[in-house]
Protein backbone atom coordinates (compact mmCIF):
# COMPACT_ATOMS: atom_id res chain seq x y z
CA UNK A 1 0.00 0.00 0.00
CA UNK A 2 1.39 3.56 -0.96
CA UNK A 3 2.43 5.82 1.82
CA UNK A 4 2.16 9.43 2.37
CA UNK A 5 5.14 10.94 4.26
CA UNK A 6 6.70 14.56 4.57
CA UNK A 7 9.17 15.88 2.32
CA UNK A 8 11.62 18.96 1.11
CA UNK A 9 9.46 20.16 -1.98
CA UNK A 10 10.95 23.02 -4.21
CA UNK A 11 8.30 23.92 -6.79
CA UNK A 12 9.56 26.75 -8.78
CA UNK A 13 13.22 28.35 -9.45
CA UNK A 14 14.09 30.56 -6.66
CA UNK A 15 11.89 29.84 -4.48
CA UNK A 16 12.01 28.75 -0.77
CA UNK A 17 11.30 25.54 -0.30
CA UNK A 18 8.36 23.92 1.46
CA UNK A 19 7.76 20.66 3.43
CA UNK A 20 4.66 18.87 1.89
CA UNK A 21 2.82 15.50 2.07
CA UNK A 22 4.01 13.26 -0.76
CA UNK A 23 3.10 9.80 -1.81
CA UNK A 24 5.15 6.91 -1.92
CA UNK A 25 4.26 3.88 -3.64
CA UNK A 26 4.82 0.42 -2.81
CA UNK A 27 8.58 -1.03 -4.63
CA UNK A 28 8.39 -2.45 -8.37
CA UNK A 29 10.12 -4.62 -9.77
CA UNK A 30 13.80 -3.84 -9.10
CA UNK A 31 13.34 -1.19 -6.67
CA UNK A 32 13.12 -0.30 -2.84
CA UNK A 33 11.43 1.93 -0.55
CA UNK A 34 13.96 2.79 2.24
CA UNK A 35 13.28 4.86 5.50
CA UNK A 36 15.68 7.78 5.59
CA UNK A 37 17.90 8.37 9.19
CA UNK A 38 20.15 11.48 8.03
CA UNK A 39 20.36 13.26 5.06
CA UNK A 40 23.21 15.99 4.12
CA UNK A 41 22.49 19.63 2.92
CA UNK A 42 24.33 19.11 -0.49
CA UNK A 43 25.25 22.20 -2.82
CA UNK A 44 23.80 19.92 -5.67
CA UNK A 45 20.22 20.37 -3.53
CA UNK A 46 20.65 24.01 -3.63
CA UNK A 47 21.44 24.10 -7.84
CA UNK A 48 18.03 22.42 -7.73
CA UNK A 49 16.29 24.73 -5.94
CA UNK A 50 17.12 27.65 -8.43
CA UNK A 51 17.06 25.82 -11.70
CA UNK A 52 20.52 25.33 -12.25
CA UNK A 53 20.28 21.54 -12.93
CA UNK A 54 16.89 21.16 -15.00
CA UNK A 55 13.40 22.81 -15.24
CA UNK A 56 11.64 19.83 -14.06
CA UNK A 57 9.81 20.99 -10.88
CA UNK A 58 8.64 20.39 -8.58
CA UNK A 59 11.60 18.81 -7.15
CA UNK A 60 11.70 16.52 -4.35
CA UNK A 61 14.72 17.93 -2.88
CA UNK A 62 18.18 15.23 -0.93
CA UNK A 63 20.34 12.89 -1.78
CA UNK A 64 23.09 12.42 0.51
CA UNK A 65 21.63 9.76 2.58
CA UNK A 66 21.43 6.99 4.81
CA UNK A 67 19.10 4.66 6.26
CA UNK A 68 17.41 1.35 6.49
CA UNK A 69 15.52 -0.96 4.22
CA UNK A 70 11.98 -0.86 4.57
CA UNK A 71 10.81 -3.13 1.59
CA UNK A 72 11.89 -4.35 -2.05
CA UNK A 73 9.90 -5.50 -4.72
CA UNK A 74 9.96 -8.37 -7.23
CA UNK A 75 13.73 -9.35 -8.18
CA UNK A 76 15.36 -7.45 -5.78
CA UNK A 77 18.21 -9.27 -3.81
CA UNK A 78 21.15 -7.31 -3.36
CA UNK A 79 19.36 -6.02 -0.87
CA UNK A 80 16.75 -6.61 1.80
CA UNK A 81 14.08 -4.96 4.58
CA UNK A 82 16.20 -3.94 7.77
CA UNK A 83 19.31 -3.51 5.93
CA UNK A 84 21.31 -0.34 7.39
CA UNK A 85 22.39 1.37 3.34
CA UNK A 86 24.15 4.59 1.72
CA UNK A 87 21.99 6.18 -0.82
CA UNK A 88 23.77 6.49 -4.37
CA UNK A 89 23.19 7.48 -7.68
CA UNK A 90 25.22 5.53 -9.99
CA UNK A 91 23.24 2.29 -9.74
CA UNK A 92 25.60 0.67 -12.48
CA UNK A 93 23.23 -1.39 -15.19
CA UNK A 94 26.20 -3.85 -16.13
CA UNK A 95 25.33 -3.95 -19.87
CA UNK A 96 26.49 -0.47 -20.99
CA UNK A 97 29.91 0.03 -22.98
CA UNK A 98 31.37 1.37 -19.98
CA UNK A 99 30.27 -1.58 -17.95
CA UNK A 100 31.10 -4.44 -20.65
CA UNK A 101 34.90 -2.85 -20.47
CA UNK A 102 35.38 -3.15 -16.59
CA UNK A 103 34.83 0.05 -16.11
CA UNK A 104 31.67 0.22 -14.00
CA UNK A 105 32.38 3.69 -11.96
CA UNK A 106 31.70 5.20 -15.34
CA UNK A 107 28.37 3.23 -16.31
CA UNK A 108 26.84 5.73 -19.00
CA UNK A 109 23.78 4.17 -18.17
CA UNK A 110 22.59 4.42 -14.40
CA UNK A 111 19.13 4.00 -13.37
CA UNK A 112 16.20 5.31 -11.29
CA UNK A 113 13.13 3.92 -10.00
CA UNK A 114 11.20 3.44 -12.94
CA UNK A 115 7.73 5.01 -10.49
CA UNK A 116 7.17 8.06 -9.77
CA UNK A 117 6.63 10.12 -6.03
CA UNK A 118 3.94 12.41 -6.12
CA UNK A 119 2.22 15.26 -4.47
CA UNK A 120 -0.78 14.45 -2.30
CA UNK A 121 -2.65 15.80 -5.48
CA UNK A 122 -1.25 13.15 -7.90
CA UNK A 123 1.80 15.56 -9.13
CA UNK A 124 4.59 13.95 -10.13
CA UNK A 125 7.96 14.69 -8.20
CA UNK A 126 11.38 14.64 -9.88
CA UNK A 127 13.39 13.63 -6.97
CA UNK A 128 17.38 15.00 -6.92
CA UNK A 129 19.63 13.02 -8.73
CA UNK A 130 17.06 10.45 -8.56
CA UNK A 131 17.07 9.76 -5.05
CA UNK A 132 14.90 11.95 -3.29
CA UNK A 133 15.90 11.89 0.53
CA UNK A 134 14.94 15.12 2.24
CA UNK A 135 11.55 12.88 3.03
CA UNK A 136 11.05 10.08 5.70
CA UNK A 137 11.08 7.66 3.38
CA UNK A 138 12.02 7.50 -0.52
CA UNK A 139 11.69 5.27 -3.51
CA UNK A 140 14.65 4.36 -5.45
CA UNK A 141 15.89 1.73 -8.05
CA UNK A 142 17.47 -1.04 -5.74
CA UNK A 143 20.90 -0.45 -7.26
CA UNK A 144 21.20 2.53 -5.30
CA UNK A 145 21.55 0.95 -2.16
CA UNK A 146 24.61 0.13 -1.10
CA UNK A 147 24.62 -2.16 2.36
CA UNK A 148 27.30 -0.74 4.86
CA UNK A 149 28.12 -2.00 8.11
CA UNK A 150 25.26 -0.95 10.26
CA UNK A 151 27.51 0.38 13.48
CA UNK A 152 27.94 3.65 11.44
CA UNK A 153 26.38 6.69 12.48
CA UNK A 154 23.74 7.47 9.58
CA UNK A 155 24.61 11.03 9.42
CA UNK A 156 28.46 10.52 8.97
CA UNK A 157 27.51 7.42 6.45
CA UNK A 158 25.08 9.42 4.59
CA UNK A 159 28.11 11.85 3.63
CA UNK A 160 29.78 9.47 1.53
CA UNK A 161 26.67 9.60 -1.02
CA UNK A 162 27.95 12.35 -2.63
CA UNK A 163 30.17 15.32 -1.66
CA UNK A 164 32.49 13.36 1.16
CA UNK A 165 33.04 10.63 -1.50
CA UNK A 166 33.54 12.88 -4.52
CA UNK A 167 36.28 14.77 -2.70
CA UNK A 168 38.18 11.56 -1.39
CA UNK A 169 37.51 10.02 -4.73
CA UNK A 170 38.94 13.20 -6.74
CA UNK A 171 42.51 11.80 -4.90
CA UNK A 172 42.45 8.43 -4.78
CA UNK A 173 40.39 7.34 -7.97
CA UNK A 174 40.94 9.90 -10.32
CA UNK A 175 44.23 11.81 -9.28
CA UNK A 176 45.75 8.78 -8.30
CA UNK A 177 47.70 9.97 -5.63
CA UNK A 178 50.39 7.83 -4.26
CA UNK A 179 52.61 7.43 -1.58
CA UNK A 180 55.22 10.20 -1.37
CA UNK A 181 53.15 12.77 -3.57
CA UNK A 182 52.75 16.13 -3.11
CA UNK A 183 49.32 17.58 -3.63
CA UNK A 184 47.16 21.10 -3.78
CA UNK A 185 43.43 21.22 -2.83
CA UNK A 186 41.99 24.34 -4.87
CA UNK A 187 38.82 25.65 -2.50
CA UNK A 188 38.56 23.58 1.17
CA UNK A 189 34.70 23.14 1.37
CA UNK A 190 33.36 19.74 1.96
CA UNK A 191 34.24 18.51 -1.27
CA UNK A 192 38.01 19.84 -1.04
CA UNK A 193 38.71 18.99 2.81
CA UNK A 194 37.79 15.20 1.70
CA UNK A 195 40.22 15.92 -0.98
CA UNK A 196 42.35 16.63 1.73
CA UNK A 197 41.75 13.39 3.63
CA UNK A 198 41.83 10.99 0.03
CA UNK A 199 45.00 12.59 -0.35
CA UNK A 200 45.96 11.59 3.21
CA UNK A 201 44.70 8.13 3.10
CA UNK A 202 46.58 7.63 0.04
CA UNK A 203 49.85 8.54 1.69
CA UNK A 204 50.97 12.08 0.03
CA UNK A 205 53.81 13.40 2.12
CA UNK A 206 52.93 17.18 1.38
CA UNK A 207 49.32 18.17 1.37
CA UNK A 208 48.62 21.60 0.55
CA UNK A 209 45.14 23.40 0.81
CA UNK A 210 44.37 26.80 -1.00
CA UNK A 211 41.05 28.52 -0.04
CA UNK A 212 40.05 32.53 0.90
CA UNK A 213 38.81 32.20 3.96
CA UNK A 214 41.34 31.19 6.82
CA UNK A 215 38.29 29.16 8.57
CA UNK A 216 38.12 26.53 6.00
CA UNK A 217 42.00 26.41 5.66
CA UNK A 218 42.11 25.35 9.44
CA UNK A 219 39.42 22.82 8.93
CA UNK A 220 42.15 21.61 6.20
CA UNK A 221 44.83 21.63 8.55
CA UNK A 222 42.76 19.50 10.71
CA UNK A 223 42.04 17.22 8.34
CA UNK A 224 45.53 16.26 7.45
CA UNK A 225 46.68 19.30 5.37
CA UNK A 226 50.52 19.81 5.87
CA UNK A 227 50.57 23.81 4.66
CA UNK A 228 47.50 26.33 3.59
CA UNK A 229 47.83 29.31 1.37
CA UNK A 230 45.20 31.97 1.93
CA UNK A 231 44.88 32.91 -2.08
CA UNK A 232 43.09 36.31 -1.29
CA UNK A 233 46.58 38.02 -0.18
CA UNK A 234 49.33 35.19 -1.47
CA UNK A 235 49.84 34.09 -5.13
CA UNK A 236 48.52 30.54 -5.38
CA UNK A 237 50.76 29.03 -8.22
CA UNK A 238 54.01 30.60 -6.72
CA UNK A 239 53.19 29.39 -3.25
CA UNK A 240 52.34 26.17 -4.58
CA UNK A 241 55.58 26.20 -6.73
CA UNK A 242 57.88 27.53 -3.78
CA UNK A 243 56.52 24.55 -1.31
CA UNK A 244 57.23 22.24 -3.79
CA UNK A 245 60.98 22.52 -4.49
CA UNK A 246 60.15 25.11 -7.32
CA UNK A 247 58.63 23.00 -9.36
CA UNK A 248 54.79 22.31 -8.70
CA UNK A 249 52.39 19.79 -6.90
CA UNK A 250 52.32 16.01 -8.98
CA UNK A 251 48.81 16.37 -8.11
CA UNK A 252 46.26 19.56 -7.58
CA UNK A 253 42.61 19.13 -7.38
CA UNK A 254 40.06 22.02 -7.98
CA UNK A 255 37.18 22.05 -5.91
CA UNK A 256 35.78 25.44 -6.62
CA UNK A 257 34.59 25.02 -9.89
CA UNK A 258 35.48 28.41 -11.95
CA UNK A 259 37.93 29.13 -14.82
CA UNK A 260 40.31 31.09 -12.44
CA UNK A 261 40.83 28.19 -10.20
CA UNK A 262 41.00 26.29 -12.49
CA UNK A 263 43.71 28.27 -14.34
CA UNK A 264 45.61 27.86 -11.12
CA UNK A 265 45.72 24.09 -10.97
CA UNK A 266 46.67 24.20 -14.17
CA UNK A 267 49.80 25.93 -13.36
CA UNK A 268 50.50 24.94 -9.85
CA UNK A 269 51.45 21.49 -10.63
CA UNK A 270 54.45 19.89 -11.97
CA UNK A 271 55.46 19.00 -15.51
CA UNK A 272 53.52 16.14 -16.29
CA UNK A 273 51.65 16.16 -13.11
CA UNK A 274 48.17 16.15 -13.10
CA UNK A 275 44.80 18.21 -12.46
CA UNK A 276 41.33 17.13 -11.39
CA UNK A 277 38.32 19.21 -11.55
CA UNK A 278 35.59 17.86 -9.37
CA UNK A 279 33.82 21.37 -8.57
CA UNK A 280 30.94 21.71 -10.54
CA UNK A 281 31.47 24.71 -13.17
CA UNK A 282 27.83 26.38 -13.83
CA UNK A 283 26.77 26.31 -18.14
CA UNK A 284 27.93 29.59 -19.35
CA UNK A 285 32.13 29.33 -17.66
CA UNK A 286 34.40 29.21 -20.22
CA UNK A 287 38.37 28.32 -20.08
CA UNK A 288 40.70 29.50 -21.94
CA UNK A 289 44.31 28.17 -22.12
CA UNK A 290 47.20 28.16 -24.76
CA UNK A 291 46.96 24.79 -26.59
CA UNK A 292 51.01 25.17 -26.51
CA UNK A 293 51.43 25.00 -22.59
CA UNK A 294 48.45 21.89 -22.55
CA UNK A 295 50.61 19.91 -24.80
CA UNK A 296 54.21 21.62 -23.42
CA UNK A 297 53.34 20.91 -19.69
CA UNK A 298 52.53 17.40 -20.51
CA UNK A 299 50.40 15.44 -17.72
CA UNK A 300 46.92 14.77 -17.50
CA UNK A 301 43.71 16.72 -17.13
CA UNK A 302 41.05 14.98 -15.50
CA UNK A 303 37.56 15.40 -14.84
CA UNK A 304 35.84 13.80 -11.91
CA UNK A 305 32.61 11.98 -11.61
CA UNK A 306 31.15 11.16 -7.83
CA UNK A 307 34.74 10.62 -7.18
CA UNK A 308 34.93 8.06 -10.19
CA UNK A 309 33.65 5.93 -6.87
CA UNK A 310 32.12 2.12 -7.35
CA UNK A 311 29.77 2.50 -4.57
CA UNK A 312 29.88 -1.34 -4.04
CA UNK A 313 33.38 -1.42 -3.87
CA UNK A 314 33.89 2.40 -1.62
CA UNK A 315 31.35 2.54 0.37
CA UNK A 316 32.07 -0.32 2.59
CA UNK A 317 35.72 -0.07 2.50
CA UNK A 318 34.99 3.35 3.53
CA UNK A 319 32.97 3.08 6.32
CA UNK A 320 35.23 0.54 7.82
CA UNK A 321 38.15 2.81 7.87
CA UNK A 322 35.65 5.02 9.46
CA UNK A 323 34.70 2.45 12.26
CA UNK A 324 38.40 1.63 12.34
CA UNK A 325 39.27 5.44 13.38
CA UNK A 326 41.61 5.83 10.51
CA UNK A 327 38.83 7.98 8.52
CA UNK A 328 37.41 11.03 10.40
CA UNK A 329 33.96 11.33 8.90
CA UNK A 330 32.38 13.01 12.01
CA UNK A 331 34.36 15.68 11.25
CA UNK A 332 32.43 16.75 8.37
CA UNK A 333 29.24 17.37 10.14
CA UNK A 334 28.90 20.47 11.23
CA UNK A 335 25.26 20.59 12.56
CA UNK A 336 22.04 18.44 12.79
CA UNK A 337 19.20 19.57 12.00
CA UNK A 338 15.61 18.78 11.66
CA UNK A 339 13.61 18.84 8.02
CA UNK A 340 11.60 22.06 8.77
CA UNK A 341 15.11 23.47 8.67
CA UNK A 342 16.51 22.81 5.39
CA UNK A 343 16.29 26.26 4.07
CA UNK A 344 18.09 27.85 6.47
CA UNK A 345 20.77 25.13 5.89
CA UNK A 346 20.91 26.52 2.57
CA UNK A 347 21.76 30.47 3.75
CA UNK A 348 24.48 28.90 5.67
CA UNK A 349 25.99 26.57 2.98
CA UNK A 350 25.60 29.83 1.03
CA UNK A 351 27.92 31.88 3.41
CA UNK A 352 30.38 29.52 4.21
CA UNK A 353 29.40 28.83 7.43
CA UNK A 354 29.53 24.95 7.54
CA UNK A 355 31.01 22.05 5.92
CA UNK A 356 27.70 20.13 6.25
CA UNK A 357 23.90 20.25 7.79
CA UNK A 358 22.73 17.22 8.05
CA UNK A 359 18.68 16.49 8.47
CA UNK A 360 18.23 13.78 11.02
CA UNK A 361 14.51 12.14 11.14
């Protein structure tokens, strides 16, 4: 039987969002209704919100999330009811081109539940990034639950659904970073300060983190940064340069997401190093570089996708290192908060104020 629950509804560009009744039904075939514990206040939530992603309101707004199992429907049995899970969305469909080549973390062909959420007045929802969470319970395809080890605190686990794990990711997936590397962290929000700590984990002896605001660069210290650069009042490529033997990082990552940061990592790493951009650029940025110092400066230029994570394979490793306490995901969380509180969250993610709000239910 369908159920109606509360939820984080954002029904027109701009505007402040609402907590409504919506209606969700019963799993289909291949998916599962699970009952949300913690959510994170995710930047992606907030492009939603004022139409940066699509036009397809209303939105059902969340999808950094973890929580339990409720029920699955016919075929399901990766998963099952009381199963503690991380939200994801790259449910990999294992017959793509990507896929068929071992290469599942970029599966050009992830999945949703195929049913649709709706308003208590039959209006469809398009839930964020297919997910859906800032609700007490959600509907999603049952590929997008990944099983984790049930000790974990849901609102550090939750984290690791999207910005936590596309930051650690960035280093250890796509940059590659190995032991005895020295990397630069371009903009220390969430996503760059777990930069910080895949860089860390993945044994770089230098670890530098480049931000504006001195706040964020001590949160980087914290985290495992070994120097910060405050950019506003110190020339980021030369500081990189001088605390790197002259010569530049082997690996910078750019969190921020703009052409001038961007620019930077460019130059602040060493020849053939490499650069990762896993901030999210808005439509209209445009780069512009001379096509003689991309091929003279050799290395690679990388984008990254969720961290180029397999949730199957991260998420659990993850969360052990976590229960281990050799992975500092409490750190992250800044607040919790309840639902009615979301968009206040987002004024605060807007100024800077927090690495992450997390909505407990």
């Amino acid at each position: 039987m369908a159920q109606q629950v509360q939820g984080v509804i954002a029904r027109s560009k701009g505007a402040p969002v609402a907590i409504e009744t919506i209606t969700v039904p019963d799993p289909g075939p291949g998916e599962a209704v699970v009952k949300i514990q913690a959510c994170g206040v995710c930047h992606t939530d907030l492009h939603y919100r004022e139409g940066g992603i699509n036009d397809d309101f209303p939105f059902l707004l969340g999808h950094e999330a973890a929580g339990v199992v409720e029920s699955v429907g016919q075929g399901v049995s990766e998963v099952a009811p009381g199963d503690f899970v991380i939200l994801n969305w790259r449910a990999v469909c294992g017959q793509c081109r990507a896929c068929r080549r071992g290469r599942p973390q970029y599966c050009f062909d992830t999945h949703n539940a195929k049913q649709k959420m709706t308003l208590s007045d039959g209006t469809e929802l398009t839930p964020a990034l297919g997910i859906g969470a800032f609700a007490e319970k959600t509907l999603v395809a049952a590929g997008q639950c990944t099983k984790v080890d049930p000790s974990a605190s849901p609102a550090a686990a939750g984290l690791l659904g999207c910005g936590v794990m596309a930051g650690i990711g960035a280093a250890i997936n796509t940059g590659e970073v190995g032991r005895g590397d020295s990397v630069a962290v371009i903009g220390c929000g969430g996503v760059g300060n777990a930069a910080v700590v895949g860089a860390l984990l993945a044994g770089a002896a230098k670890i530098i983190a480049v931000d504006i605001d001195d706040a964020k660069l001590e949160t980087a210290r914290s985290l495992g940064a070994t120097h910060t650069v405050n950019s506003r009042s110190t020339d980021a490529i030369e500081a990189v340069r001088q605390l790197t033997g002259g010569f530049g990082a082997d690996v910078v990552i750019e969190a921020v997401g703009r052409p001038e940061t961007y620019e930077q990592a460019f130059y602040a790493r060493d020849l053939a190093g490499t650069v990762v951009l896993v901030g999210v650029p808005t439509p209209e940025m445009r780069l512009e570089l001379p096509l003689l110092d991309v091929f003279g400066r050799g290395g690679a230029l990388k984008s990254s996708w969720y961290g180029d994570c397999l949730p199957s394979r991260d998420f659990p490793m993850l969360i052990d290192l976590y229960l281990q306490g050799r992975l500092d995901l409490d750190a992250f969380v800044t607040e919790t908060i309840a639902l009615e509180d979301v968009e206040k969250a987002f004024e605060r993610m807007h100024h800077g104020d927090v690495l992450r709000s997390v909505v407990m239910f």
